[in-house]
C-alpha atoms as a PDB file:
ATOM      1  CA  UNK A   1     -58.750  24.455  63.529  1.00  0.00           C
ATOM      2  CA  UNK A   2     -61.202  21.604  62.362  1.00  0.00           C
ATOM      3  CA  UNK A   3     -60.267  18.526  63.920  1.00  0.00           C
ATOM      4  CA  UNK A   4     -60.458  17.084  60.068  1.00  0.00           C
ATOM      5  CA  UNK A   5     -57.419  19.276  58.919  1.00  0.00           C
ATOM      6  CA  UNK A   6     -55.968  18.373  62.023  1.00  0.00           C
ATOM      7  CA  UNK A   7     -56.407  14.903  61.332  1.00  0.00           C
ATOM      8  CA  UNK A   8     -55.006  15.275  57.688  1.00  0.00           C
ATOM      9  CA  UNK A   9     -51.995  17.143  59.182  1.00  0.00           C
ATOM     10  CA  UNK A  10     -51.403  13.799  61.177  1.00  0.00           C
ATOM     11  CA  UNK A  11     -52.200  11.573  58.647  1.00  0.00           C
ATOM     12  CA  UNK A  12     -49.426  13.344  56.015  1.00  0.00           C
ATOM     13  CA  UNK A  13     -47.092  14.071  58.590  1.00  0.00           C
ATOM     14  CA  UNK A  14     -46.963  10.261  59.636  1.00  0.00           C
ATOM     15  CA  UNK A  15     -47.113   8.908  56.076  1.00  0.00           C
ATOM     16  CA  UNK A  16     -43.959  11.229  55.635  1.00  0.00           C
ATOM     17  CA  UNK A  17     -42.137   9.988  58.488  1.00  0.00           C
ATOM     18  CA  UNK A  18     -42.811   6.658  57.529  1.00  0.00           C
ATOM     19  CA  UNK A  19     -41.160   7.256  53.684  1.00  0.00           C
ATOM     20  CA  UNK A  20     -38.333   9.179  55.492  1.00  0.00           C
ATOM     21  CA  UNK A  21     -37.453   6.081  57.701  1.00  0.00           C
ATOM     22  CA  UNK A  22     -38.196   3.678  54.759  1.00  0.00           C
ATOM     23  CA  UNK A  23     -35.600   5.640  52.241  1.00  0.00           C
ATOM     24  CA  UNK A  24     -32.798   5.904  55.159  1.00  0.00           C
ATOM     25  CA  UNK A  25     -32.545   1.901  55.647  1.00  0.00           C
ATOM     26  CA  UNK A  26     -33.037   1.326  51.874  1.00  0.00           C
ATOM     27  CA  UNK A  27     -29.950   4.036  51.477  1.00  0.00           C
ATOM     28  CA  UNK A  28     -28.154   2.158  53.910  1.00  0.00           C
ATOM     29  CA  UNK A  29     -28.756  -1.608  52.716  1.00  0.00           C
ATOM     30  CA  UNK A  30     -28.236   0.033  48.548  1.00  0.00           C
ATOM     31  CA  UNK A  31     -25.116   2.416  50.146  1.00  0.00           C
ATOM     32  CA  UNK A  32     -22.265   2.335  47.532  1.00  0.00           C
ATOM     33  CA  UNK A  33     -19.084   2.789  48.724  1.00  0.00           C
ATOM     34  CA  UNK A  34     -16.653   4.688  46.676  1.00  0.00           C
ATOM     35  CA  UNK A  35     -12.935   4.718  47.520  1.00  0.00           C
ATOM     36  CA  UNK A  36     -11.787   8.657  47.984  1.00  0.00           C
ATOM     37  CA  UNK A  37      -8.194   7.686  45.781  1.00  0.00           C
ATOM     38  CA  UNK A  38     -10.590   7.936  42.961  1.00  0.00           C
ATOM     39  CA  UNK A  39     -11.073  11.634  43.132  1.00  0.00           C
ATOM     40  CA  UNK A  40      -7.066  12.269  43.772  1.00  0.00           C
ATOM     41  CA  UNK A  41      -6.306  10.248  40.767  1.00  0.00           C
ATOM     42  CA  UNK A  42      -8.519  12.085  38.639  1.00  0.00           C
ATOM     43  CA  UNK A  43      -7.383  15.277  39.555  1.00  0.00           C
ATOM     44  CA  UNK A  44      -3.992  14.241  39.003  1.00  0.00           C
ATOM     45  CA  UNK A  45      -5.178  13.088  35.410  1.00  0.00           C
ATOM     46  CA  UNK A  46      -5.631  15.764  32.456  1.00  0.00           C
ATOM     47  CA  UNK A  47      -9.162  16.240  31.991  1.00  0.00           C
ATOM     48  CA  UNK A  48      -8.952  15.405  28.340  1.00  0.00           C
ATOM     49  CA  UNK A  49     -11.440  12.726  28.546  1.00  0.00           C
ATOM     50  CA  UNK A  50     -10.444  11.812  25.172  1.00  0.00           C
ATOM     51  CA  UNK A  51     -10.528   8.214  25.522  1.00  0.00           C
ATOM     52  CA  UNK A  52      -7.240   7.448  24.177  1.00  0.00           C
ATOM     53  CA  UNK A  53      -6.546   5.211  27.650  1.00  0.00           C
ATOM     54  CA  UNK A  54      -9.709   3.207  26.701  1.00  0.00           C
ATOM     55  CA  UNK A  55     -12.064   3.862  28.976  1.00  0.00           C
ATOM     56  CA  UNK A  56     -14.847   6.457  28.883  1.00  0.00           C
ATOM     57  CA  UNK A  57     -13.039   9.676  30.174  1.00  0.00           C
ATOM     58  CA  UNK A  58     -10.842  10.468  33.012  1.00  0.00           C
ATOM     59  CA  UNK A  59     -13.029   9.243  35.791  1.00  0.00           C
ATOM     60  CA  UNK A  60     -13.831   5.817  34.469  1.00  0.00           C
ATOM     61  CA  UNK A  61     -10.015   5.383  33.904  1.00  0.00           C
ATOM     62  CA  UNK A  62      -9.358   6.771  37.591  1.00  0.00           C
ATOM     63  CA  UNK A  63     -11.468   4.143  38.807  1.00  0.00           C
ATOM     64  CA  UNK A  64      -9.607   1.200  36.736  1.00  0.00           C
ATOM     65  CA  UNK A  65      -6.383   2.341  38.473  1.00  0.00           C
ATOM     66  CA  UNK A  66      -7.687   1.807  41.692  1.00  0.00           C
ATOM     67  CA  UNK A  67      -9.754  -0.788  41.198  1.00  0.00           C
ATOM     68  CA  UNK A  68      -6.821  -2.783  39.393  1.00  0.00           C
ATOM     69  CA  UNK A  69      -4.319  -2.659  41.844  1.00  0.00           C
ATOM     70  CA  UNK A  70      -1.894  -3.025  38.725  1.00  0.00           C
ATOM     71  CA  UNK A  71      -0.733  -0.242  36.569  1.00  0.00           C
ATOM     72  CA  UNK A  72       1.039  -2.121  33.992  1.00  0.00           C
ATOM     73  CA  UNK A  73      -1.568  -2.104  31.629  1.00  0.00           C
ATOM     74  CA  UNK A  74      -2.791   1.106  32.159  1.00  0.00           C
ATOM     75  CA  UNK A  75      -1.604   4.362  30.895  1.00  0.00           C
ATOM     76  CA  UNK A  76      -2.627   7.889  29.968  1.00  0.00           C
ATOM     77  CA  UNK A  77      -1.707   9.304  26.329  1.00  0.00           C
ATOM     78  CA  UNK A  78      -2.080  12.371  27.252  1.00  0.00           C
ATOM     79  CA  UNK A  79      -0.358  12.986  30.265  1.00  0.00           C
ATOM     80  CA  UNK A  80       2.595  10.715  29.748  1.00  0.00           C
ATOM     81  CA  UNK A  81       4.920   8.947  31.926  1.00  0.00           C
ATOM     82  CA  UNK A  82       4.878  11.806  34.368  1.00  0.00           C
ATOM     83  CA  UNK A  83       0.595  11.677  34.896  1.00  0.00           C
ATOM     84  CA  UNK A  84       1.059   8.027  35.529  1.00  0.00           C
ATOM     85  CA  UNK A  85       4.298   8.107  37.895  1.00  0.00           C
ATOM     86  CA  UNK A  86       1.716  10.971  40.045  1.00  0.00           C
ATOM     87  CA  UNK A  87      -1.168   8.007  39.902  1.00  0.00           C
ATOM     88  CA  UNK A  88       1.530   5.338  41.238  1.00  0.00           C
ATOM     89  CA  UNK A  89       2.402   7.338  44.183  1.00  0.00           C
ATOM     90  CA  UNK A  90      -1.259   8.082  45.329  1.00  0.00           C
ATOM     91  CA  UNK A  91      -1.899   4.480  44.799  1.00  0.00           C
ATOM     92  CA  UNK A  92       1.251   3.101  46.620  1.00  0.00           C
ATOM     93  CA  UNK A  93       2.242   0.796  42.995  1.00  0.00           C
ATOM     94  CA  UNK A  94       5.021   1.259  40.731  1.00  0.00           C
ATOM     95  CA  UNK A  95       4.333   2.688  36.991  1.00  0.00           C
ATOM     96  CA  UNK A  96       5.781   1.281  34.320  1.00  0.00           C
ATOM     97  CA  UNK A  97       7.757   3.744  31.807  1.00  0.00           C
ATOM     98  CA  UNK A  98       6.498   3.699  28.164  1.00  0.00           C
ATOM     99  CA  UNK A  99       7.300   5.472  25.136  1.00  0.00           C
ATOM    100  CA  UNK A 100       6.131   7.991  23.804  1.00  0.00           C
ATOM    101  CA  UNK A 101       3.876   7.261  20.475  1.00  0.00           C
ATOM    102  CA  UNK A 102       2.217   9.971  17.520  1.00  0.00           C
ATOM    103  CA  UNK A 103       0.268   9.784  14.667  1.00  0.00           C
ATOM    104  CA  UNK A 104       0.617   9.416  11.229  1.00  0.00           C
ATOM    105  CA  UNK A 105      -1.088   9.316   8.017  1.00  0.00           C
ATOM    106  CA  UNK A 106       0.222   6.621   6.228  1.00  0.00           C
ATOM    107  CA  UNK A 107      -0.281   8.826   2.435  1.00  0.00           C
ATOM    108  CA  UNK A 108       2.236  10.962   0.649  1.00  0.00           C
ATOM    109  CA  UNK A 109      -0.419  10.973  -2.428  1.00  0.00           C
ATOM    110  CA  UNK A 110      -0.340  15.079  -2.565  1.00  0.00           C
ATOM    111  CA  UNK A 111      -1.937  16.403  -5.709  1.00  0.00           C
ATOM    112  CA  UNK A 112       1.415  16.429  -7.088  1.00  0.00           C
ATOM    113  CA  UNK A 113       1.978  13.025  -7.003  1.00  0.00           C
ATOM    114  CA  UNK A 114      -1.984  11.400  -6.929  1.00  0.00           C
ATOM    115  CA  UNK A 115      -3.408  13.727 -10.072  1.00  0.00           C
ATOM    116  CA  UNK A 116      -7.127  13.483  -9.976  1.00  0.00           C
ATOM    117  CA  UNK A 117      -9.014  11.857 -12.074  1.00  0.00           C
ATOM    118  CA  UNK A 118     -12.779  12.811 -11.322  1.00  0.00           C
ATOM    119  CA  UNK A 119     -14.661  14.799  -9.138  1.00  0.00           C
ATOM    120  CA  UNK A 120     -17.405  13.948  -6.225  1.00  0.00           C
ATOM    121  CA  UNK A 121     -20.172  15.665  -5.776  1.00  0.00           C
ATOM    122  CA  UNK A 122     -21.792  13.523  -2.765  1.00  0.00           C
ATOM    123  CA  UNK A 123     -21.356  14.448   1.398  1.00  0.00           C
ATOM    124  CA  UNK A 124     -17.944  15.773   1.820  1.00  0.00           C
ATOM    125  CA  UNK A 125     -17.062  13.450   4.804  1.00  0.00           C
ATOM    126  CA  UNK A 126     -14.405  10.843   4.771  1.00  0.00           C
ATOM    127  CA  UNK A 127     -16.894   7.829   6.321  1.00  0.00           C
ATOM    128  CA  UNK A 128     -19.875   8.570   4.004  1.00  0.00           C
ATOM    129  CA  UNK A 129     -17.591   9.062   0.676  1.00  0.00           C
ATOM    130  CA  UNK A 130     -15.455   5.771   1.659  1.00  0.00           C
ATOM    131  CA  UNK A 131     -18.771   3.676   1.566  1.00  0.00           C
ATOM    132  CA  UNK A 132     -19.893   4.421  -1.488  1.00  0.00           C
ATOM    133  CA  UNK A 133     -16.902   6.139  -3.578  1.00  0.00           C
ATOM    134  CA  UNK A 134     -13.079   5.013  -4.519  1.00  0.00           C
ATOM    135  CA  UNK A 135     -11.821   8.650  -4.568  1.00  0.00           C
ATOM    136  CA  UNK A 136     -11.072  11.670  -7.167  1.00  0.00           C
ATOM    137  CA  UNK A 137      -8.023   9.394  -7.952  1.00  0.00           C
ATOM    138  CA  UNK A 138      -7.069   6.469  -9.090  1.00  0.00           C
ATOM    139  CA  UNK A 139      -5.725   4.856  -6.510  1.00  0.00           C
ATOM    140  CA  UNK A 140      -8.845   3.716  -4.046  1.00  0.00           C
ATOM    141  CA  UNK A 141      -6.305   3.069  -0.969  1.00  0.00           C
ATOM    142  CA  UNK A 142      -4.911   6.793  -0.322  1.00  0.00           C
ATOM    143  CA  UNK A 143      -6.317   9.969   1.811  1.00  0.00           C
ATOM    144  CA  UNK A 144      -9.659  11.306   0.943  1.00  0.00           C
ATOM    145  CA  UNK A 145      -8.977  14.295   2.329  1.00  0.00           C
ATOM    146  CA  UNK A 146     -12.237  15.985   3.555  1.00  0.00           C
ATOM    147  CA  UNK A 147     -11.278  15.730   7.401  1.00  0.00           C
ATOM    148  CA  UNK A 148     -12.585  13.716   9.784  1.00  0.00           C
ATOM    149  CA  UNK A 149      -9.508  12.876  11.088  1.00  0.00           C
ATOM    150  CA  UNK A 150      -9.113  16.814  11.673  1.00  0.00           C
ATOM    151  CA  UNK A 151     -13.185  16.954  12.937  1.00  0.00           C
ATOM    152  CA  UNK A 152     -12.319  14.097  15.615  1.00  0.00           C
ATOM    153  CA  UNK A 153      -8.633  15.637  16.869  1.00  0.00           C
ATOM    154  CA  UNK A 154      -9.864  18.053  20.092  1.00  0.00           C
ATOM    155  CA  UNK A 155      -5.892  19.047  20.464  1.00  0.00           C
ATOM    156  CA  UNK A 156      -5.257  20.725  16.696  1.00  0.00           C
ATOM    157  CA  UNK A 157      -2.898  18.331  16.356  1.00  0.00           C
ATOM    158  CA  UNK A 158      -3.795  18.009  12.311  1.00  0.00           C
ATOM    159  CA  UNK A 159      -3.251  20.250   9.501  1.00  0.00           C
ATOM    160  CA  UNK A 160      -5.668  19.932   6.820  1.00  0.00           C
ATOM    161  CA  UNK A 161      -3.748  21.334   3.734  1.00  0.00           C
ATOM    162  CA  UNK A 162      -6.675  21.775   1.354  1.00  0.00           C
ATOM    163  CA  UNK A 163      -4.198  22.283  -1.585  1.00  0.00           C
ATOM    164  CA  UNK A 164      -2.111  19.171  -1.358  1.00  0.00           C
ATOM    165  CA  UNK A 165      -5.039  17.105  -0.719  1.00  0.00           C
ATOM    166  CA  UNK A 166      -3.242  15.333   2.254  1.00  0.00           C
ATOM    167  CA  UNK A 167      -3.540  16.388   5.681  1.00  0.00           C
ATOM    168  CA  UNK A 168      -0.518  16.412   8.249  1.00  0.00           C
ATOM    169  CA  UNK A 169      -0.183  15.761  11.696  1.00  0.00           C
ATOM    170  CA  UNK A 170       1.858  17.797  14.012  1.00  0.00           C
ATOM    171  CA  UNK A 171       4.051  16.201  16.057  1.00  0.00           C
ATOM    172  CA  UNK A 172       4.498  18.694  18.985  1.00  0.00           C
ATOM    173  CA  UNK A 173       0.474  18.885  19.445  1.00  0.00           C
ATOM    174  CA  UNK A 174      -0.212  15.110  19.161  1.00  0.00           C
ATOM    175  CA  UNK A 175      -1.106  13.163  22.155  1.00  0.00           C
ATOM    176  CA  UNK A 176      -1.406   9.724  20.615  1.00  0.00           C
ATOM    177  CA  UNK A 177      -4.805   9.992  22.129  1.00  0.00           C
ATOM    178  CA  UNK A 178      -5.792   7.606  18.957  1.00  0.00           C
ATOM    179  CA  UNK A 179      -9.123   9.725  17.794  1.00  0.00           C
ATOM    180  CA  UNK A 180      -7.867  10.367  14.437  1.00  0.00           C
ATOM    181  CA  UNK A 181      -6.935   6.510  14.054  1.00  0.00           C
ATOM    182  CA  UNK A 182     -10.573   5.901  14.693  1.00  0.00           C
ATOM    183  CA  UNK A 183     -12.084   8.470  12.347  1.00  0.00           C
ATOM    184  CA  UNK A 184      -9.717   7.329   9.148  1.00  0.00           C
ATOM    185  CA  UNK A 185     -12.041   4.868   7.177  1.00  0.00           C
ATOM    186  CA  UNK A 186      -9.078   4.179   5.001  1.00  0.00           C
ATOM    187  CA  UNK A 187      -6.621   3.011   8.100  1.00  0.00           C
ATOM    188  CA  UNK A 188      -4.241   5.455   7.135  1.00  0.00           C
ATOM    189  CA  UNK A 189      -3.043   6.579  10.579  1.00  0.00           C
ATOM    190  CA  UNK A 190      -1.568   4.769  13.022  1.00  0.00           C
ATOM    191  CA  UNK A 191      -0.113   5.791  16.196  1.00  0.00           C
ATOM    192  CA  UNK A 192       4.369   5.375  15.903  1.00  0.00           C
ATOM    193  CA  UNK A 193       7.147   5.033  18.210  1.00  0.00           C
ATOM    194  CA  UNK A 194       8.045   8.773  19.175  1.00  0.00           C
ATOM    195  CA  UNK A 195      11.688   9.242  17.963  1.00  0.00           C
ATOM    196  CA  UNK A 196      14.217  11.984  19.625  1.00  0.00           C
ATOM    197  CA  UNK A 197      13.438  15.427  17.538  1.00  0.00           C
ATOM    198  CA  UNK A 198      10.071  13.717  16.014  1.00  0.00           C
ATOM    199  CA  UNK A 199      12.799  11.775  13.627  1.00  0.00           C
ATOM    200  CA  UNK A 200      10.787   9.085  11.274  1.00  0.00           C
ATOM    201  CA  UNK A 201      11.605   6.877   9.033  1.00  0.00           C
ATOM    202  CA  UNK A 202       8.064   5.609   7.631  1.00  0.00           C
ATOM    203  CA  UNK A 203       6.571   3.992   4.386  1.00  0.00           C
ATOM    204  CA  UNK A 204       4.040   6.639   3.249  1.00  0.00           C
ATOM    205  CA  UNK A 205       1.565   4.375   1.484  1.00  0.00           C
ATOM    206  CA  UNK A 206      -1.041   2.008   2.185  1.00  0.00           C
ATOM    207  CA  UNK A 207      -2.213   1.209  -1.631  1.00  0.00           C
ATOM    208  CA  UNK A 208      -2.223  -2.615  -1.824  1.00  0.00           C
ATOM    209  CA  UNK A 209      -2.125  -3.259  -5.380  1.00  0.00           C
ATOM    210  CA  UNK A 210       0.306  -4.800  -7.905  1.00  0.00           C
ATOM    211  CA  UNK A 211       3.278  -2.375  -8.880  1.00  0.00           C
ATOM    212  CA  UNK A 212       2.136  -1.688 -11.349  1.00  0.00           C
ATOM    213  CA  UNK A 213      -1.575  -0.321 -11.167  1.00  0.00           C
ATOM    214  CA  UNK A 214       0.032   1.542  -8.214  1.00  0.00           C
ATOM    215  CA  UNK A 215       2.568   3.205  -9.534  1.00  0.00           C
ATOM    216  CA  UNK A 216       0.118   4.409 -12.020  1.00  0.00           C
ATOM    217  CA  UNK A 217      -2.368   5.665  -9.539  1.00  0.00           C
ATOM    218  CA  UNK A 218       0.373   7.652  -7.307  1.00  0.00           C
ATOM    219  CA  UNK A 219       4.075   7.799  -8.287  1.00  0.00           C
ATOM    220  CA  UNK A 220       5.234   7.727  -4.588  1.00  0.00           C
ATOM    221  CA  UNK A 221       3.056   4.614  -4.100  1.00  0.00           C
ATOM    222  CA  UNK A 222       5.301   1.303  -2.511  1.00  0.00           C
ATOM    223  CA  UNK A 223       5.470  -1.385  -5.160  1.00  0.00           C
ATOM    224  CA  UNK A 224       6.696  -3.970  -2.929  1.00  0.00           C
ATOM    225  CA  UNK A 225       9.787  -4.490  -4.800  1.00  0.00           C
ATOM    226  CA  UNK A 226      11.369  -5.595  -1.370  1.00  0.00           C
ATOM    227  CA  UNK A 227      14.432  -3.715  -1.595  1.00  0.00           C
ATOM    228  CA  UNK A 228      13.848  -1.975   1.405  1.00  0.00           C
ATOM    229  CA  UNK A 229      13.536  -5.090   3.625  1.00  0.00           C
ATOM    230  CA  UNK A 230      16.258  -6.927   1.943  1.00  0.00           C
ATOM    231  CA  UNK A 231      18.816  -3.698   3.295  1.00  0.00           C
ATOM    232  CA  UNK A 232      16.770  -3.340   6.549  1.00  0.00           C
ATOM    233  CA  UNK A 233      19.472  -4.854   9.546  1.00  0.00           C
ATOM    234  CA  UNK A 234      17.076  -4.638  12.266  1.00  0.00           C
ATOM    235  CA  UNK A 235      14.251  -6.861  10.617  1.00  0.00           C
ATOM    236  CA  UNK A 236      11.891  -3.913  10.849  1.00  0.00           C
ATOM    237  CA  UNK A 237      10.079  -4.451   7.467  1.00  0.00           C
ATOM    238  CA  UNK A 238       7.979  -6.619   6.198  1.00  0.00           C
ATOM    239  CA  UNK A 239       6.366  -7.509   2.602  1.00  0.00           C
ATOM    240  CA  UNK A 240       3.033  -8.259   3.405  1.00  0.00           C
ATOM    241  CA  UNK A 241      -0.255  -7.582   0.381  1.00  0.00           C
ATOM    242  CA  UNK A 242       2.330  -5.949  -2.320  1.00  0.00           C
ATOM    243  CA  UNK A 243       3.381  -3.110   0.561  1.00  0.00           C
ATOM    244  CA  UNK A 244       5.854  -2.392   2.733  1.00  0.00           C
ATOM    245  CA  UNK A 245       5.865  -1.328   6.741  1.00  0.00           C
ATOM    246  CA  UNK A 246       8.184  -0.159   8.777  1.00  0.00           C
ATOM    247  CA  UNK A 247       7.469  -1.331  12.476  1.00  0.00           C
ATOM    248  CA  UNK A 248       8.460   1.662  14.578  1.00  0.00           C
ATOM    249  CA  UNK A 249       9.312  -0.191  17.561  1.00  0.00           C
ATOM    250  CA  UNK A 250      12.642  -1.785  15.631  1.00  0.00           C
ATOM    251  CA  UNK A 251      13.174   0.309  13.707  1.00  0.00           C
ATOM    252  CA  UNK A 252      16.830   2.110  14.546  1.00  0.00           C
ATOM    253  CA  UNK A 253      16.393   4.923  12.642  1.00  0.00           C
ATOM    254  CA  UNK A 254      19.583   4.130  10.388  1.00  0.00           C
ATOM    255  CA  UNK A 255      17.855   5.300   6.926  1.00  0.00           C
ATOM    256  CA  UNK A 256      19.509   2.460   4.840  1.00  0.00           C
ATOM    257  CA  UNK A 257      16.005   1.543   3.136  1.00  0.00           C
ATOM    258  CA  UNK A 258      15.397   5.124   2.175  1.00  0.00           C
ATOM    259  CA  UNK A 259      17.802   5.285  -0.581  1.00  0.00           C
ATOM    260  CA  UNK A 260      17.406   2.384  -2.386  1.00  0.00           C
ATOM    261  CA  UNK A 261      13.248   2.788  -2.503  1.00  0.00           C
ATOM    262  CA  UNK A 262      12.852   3.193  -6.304  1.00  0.00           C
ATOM    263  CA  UNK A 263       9.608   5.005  -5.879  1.00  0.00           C
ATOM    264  CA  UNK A 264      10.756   7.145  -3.026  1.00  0.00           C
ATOM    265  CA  UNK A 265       7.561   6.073  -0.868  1.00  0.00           C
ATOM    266  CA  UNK A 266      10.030   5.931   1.857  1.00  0.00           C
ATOM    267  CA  UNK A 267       9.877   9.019   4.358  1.00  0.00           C
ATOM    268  CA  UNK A 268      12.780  10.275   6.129  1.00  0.00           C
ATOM    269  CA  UNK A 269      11.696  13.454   8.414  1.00  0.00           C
ATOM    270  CA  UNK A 270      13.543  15.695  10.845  1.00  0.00           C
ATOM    271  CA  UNK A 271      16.740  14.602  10.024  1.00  0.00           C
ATOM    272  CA  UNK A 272      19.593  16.873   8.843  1.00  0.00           C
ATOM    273  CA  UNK A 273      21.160  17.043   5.179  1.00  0.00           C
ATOM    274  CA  UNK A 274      22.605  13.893   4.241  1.00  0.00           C
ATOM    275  CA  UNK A 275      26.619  14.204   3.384  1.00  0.00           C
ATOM    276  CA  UNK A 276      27.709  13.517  -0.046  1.00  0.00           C
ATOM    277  CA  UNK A 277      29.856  11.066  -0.778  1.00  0.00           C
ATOM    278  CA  UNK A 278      33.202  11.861  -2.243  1.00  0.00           C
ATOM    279  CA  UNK A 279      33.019  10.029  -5.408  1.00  0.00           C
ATOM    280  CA  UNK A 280      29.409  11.997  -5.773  1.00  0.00           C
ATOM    281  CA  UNK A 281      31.031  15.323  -5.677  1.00  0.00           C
ATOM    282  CA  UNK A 282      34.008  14.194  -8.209  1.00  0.00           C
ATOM    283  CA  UNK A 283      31.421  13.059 -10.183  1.00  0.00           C
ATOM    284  CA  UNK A 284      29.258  16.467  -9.719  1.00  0.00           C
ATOM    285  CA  UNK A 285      32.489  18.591 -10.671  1.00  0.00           C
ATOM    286  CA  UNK A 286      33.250  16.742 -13.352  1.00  0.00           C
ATOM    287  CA  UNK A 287      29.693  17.451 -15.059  1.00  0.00           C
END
């Protein structure tokens, strides 16, 4: 062997040694520590990585819980009460209980009760039609229709029904991960208190304008006539833009609002028959 290549050999061999020392201490002075509860909370957590906790997937929320050292503001959708009591106990802190939430779409304007009025011919997506396009109806506030609510939901929690125009979420699937919310350009959906038996007791409209011009758009649309908050005992509804809510979270479920809605844009769901009164059977025999 040449005492060049021999030399060469050296030379590389040293330069190499030299990068391999260099790289250790720069490891070692750069060295991120990473605290090993992060891995055991994410494998307690679902592995939606939906985002409906707020942070970028499981393993970014994993390493808010630890890094927090409070759970109180942090909670997981999708896994509940019962994910988040598993977190507390690997992290030594206490969970705090919430309840449960779904979506809803916030439209009852079916093709029954929204007839429409023209026809679009442009990109059948909810965010491109909203931004340049009212609707096939006449009322410019209700449910487009064309999806992305369903495109966004990665649990088939939502029902398109094509025929009624409207589509439906279902309760049992729902994780209140809060995709769909995101995807409506209208705000239709919002995520609700979770009642016993997915019971609900919600105003299915969001149209904004004057009774009138509503009521001709949608016959189910709210008019804000105020009825319904004047029977409400709880103080759960409020008049606000000529439309009625119902705020989930006071609401007691006692249906008094439902019956005197003169446009039936009140919902009542999951509840059994109602019992007719006496004097309404008399009155029924007598006819």
């Amino acid at each position: 062997m040449s005492i060049t290549v021999i030399y060469t050999i050296a030379t590389l061999s040293a330069i190499g040694t030299s990068a391999a020392v260099i790289l250790f201490f720069v490891a070692q002075k750069f060295k991120v520590y990473e605290d090993p509860r992060i891995d055991e909370v994410e494998e307690a957590l679902p592995a939606a990585n939906c985002g409906g906790c707020g942070y970028a997937g499981c393993r970014a929320f994993a390493e808010a819980c630890v890094k927090e050292g409070d759970l109180s503001d942090l909670y997981c959708p999708v896994g509940g009460n019962e994910t988040m009591n598993k977190v507390a106990e690997i992290l030594g802190l206490e969970a705090v209980k919430k309840e449960a939430r779904t979506a809803y779409i916030r439209c009852n304007g079916t093709c029954d009760h929204r007839p429409k009025t023209n026809q679009f011919d442009g990109a059948t997506t909810c965010a491109i039609a909203s931004s340049v396009y009212s609707g096939e109806t006449d009322c410019q506030w209700g449910c487009l229709g064309y999806g992305d609510c369903y495109d966004a939901c990665d649990f088939d929690a939502i029902e398109l029904r094509p025929d009624l125009g409207v589509p439906r979420i279902i309760d049992d699937m729902c994780v209140a991960c809060g995709a769909c919310v995101d995807a409506c350009p209208k705000d239709l959906i919002e995520l609700r208190k979770r009642f016993p038996k997915d019971r609900k007791v919600v105003v299915s409209c969001r149209n904004q304008d004057k009774g009138g011009v509503a009521r001709k758009a949608c016959s189910v649309a709210c008019i804000g006539c105020g009825k319904c908050e004047k029977v409400c005992p709880f103080d759960a509804i409020t008049i606000e833009n000529n439309l009625a809510f119902i705020d989930s979270d006071k609401c007691k479920l006692c249906r008094k609002c439902v019956p005197v809605c003169p446009t039936n844009a009140i919902i009542e769901e999951n509840f059994p028959p109602r019992k007719v009164k006496k004097e309404e059977k008399e009155v029924s025999t007598a006819k």
